[in-house]
Every structure is written in C-alpha cells, then in structure tokens.
Protein backbone atom coordinates (compact mmCIF):
# COMPACT_ATOMS: atom_id res chain seq x y z
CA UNK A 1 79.68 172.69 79.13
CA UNK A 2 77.28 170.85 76.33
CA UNK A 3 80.06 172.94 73.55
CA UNK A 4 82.99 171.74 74.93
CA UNK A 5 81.82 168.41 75.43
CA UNK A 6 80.63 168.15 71.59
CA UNK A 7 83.74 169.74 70.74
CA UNK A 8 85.89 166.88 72.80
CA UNK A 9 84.00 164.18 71.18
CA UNK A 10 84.12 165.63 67.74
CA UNK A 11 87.98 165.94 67.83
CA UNK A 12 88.40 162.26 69.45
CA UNK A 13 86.64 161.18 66.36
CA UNK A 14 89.22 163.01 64.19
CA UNK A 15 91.69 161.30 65.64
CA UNK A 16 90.44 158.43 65.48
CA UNK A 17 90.03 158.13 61.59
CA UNK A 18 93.14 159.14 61.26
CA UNK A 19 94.56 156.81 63.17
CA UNK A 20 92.58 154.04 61.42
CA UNK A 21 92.01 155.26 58.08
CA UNK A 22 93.89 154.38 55.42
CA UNK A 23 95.56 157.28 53.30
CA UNK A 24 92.65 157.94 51.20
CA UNK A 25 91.95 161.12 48.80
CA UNK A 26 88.41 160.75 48.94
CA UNK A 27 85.69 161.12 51.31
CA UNK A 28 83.78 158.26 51.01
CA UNK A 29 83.67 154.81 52.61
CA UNK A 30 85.29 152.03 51.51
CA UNK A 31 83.12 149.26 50.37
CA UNK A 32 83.72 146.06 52.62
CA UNK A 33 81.44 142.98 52.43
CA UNK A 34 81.72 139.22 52.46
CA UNK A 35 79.82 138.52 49.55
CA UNK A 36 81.75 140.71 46.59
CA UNK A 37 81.90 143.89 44.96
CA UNK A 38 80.87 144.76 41.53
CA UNK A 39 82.20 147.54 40.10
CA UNK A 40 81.00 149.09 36.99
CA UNK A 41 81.09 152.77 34.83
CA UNK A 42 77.01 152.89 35.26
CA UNK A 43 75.70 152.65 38.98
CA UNK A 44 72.64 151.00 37.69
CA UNK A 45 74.33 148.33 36.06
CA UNK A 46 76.67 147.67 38.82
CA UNK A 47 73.54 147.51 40.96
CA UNK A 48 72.14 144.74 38.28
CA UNK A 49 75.38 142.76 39.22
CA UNK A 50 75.10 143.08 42.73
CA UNK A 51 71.47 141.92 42.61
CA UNK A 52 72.54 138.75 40.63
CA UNK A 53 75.15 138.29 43.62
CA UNK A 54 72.40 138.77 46.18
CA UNK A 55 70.44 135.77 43.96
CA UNK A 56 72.84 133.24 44.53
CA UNK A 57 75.15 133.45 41.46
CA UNK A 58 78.91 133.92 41.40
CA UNK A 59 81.09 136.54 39.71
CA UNK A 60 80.92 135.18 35.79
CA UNK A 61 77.10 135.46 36.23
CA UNK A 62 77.39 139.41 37.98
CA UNK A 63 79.64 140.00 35.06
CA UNK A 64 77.21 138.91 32.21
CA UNK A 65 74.62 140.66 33.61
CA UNK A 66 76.57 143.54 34.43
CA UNK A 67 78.34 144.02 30.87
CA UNK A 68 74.69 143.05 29.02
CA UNK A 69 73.29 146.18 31.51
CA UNK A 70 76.24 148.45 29.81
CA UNK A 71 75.03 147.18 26.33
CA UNK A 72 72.00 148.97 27.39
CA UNK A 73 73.07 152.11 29.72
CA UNK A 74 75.80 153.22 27.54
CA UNK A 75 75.82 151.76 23.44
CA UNK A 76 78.40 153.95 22.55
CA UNK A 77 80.91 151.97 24.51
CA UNK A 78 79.26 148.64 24.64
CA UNK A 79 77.13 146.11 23.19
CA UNK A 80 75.91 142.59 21.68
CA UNK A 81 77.46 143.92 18.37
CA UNK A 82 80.85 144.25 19.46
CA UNK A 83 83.34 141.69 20.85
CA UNK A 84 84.05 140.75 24.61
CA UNK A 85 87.85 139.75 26.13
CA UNK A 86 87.92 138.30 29.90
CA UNK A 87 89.97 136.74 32.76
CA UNK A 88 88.76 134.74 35.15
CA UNK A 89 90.30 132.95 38.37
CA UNK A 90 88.80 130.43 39.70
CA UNK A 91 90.29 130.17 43.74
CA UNK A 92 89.27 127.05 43.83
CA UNK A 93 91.65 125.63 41.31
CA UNK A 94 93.54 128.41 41.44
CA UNK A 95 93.28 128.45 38.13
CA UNK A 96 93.69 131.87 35.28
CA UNK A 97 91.80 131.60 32.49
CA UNK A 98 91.53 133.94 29.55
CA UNK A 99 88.99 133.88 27.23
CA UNK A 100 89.25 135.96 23.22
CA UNK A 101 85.41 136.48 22.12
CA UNK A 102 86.25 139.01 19.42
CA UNK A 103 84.62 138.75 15.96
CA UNK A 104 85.77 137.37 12.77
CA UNK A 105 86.80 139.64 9.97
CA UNK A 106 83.96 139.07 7.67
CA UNK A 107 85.62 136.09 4.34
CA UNK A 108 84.65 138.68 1.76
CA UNK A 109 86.69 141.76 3.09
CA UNK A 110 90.02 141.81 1.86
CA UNK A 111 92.19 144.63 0.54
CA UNK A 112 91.04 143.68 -2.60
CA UNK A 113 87.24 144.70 -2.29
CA UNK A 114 88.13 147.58 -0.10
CA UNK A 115 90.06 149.29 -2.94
CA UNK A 116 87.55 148.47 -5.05
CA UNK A 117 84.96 150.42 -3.38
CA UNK A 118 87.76 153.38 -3.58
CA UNK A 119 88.71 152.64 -0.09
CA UNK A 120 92.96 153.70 0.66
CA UNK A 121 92.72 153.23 4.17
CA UNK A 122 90.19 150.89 6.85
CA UNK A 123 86.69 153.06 7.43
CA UNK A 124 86.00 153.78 10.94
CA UNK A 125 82.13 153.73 10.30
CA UNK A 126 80.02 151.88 8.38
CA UNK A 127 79.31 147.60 7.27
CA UNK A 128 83.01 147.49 6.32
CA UNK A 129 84.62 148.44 9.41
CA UNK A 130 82.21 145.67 11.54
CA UNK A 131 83.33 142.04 12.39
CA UNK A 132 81.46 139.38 13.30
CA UNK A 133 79.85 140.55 16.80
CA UNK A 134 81.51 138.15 19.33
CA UNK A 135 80.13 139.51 22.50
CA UNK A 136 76.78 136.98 22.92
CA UNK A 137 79.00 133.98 22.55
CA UNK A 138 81.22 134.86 25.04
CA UNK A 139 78.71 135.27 27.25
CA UNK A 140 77.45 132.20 26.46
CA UNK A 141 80.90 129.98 26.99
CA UNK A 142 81.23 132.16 30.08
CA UNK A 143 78.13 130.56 31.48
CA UNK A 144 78.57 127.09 30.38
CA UNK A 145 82.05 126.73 32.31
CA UNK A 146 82.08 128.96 35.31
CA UNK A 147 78.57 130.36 35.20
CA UNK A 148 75.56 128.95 38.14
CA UNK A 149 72.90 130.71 36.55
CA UNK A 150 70.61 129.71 33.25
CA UNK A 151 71.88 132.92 30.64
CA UNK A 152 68.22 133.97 30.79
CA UNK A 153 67.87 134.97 34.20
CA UNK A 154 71.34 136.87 33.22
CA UNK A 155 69.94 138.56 31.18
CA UNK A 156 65.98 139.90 32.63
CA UNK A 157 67.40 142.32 34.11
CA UNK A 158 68.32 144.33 30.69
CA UNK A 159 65.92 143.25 29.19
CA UNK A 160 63.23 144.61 31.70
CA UNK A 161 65.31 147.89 31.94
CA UNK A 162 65.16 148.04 28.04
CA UNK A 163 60.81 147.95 27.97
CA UNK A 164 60.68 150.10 30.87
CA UNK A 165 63.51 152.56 30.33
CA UNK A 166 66.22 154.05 32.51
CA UNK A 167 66.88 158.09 33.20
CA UNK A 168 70.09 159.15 31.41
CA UNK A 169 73.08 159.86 33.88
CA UNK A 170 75.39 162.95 32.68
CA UNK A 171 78.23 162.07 31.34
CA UNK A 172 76.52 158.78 29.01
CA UNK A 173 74.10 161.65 27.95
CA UNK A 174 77.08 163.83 27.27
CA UNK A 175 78.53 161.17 25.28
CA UNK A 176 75.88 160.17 23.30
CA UNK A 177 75.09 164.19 21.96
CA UNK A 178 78.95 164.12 20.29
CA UNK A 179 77.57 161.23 18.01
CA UNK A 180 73.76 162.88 17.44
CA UNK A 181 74.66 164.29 13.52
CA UNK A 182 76.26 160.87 12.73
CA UNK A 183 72.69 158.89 14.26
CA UNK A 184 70.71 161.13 12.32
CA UNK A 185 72.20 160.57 8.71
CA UNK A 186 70.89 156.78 9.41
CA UNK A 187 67.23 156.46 9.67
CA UNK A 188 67.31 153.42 11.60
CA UNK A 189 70.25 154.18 14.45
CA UNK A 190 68.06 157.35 14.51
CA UNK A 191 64.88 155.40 15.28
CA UNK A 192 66.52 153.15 18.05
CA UNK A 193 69.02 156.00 19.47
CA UNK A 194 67.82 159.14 19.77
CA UNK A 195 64.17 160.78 21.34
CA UNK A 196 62.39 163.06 19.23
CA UNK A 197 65.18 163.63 17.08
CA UNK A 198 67.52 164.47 19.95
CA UNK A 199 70.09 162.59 21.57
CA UNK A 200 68.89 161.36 25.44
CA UNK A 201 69.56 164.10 27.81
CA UNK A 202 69.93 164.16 31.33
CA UNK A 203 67.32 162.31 33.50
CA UNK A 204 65.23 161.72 30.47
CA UNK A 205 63.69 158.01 30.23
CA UNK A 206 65.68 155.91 27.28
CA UNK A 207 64.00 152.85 25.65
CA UNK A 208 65.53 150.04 23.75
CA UNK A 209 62.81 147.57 22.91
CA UNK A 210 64.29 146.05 19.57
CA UNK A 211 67.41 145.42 21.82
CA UNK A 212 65.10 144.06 24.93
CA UNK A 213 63.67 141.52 22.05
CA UNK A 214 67.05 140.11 20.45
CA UNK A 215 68.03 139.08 24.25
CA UNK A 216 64.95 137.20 24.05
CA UNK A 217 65.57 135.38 21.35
C-alpha cells in the first residue's frame, strides 16, 4: 500500500512539472529572485557580484566587481590591461547608454616603425601589439554616473581573493596550460602566472599579489 502510494505521488509530481515547466533542456532550476541575477563565466566571480548586490549596490557596481573578479579568475580572457565596452539601461529614464573604454593605439606606432623593426604584418604578441589599457577607466566613468558604491569597495573583493588565492576551476586551468611555453620564454609573466614552473592546475591555490597591489593604488 506504502509502494503504490509513493508511486501515485511520485507520478502526480511528474505531471505536474510538466504541466508548469517551461520547455527546458536542462535539469536545473531556474534562478528567480527580486533582487537580480549576475551571471558570469567563473562561479566565484559571479558570486563576488551577487555579494555586492546583497550590499546595497546596483548592477554597474555587480558588474565592476564582477569583471575586476574575471581579471583575476581567468587573465587569459580578461584584465586591467585590456579594454572594456558596455551597455547600460537605466529603467528609470529609460535610458541606453553605451560606453567605448578601449585603448589608444600607442602615437609612436605607425606602419612606419613597424616595418622598421622588419615587421610585414601586426604581431599578435608582444609591446607592439598592446594599446593603451582602457579597462580601469571605464570602470571608473562607470561608477561616477550610474555607480552607488565608492570603486574601492568594488574592488576588495579581488583584491582579497588575489592575497589569499582561489582553487583553479577546469576549464580556466585548461586554458591557461595552452599558453604555459609562451609564459615561460618571459621571466616576469612566468613569475606572476605560473606555480613552480607549471601552469595552475585543477583545484590548486593561484595568487596574484602584484595584481592585488595595482587595485590598491
């Protein structure tokens, strides 16, 4: 009797969901709260976001944090070295607003000096294929005109997670050992970026202190 009661309940369920649920190809939940999502490629720096949410501040300020916390998780893909590009609406206005932080060529590299360095085509690596980093500023004129909270408190998270380190999720890790010749042909990106002379594996505990001190500043 206890069976077939179990098995009436567990098929009422069934139906239920299906009845309710949306046409979903995965099994798990949607998220649904009142107080916004952030959505991110590393859990732990969507949780950073959240947290900032959870403080008080609004989406510009998750988003800071949130993209500063990538700069950290995953530098292959992010950074305060590269450039940053965002939209924003603003409901209340109901207002778009775009915003272009992306660096400067640097005055000194034209054609000119490229060829003379026996360059035919752009580099890919190296101080001639870098523009002026943009990313910090447009963190920074995000704040001032949407933002609620000072850049600083953006930006402790990262900054602890930088001193204290982070375990290395699989596919950053994965990632990270494509690039491990290139970081060890340069003494310094092999001082900051790899452990022991190895790229971060999975679940072991990354450190960026140099980067934890130029958010500081």
């Amino acid at each position: 009797m206890t069976n077939k009661l179990l098995l009436c309940l567990i098929v009422m369920a069934t139906i239920t969901s299906e009845v309710f649920a949306q046409d979903r190809t995965q099994a798990r939940s949607m998220v649904v709260t009142r107080y916004g999502i952030v959505a991110a490629e590393s859990p732990l720096a969507a949780q950073v976001g959240a947290t900032i949410l959870a403080e008080g501040g609004n989406a510009v300020d998750a988003a800071i944090a949130t993209n500063a916390m990538m700069g950290l998780v995953a530098p292959m893909s992010n950074g305060i070295g590269g450039d940053l590009f965002a939209i924003v609406y603003d409901a209340k206005s109901d207002k778009l607003y775009g915003l272009n932080a992306s660096g400067w060529a640097p005055a000194g590299l034209t054609i000119e000096f490229l060829r003379s360095k026996g360059m035919k085509t752009m580099p890919y690596q190296g101080i001639h294929s870098v523009t002026v980093p943009g990313a910090v500023d447009g963190w920074a004129k995000l704040q001032q005109r949407f933002g609620t909270l000072p850049l600083q408190e953006l930006l402790d998270p990262t900054i602890h997670y930088a001193e204290e380190g982070f375990p290395v999720a699989e596919q950053v890790s994965a990632l990270w050992a494509g690039e491990e010749k290139l970081l060890k042909s340069e003494p310094a990106a092999a001082q900051t970026y790899l452990i022991e002379g190895h790229t971060p594996r999975l679940g072991e505990v990354f450190r960026n202190p140099n980067l934890a001190r130029s958010l500081r500043q």
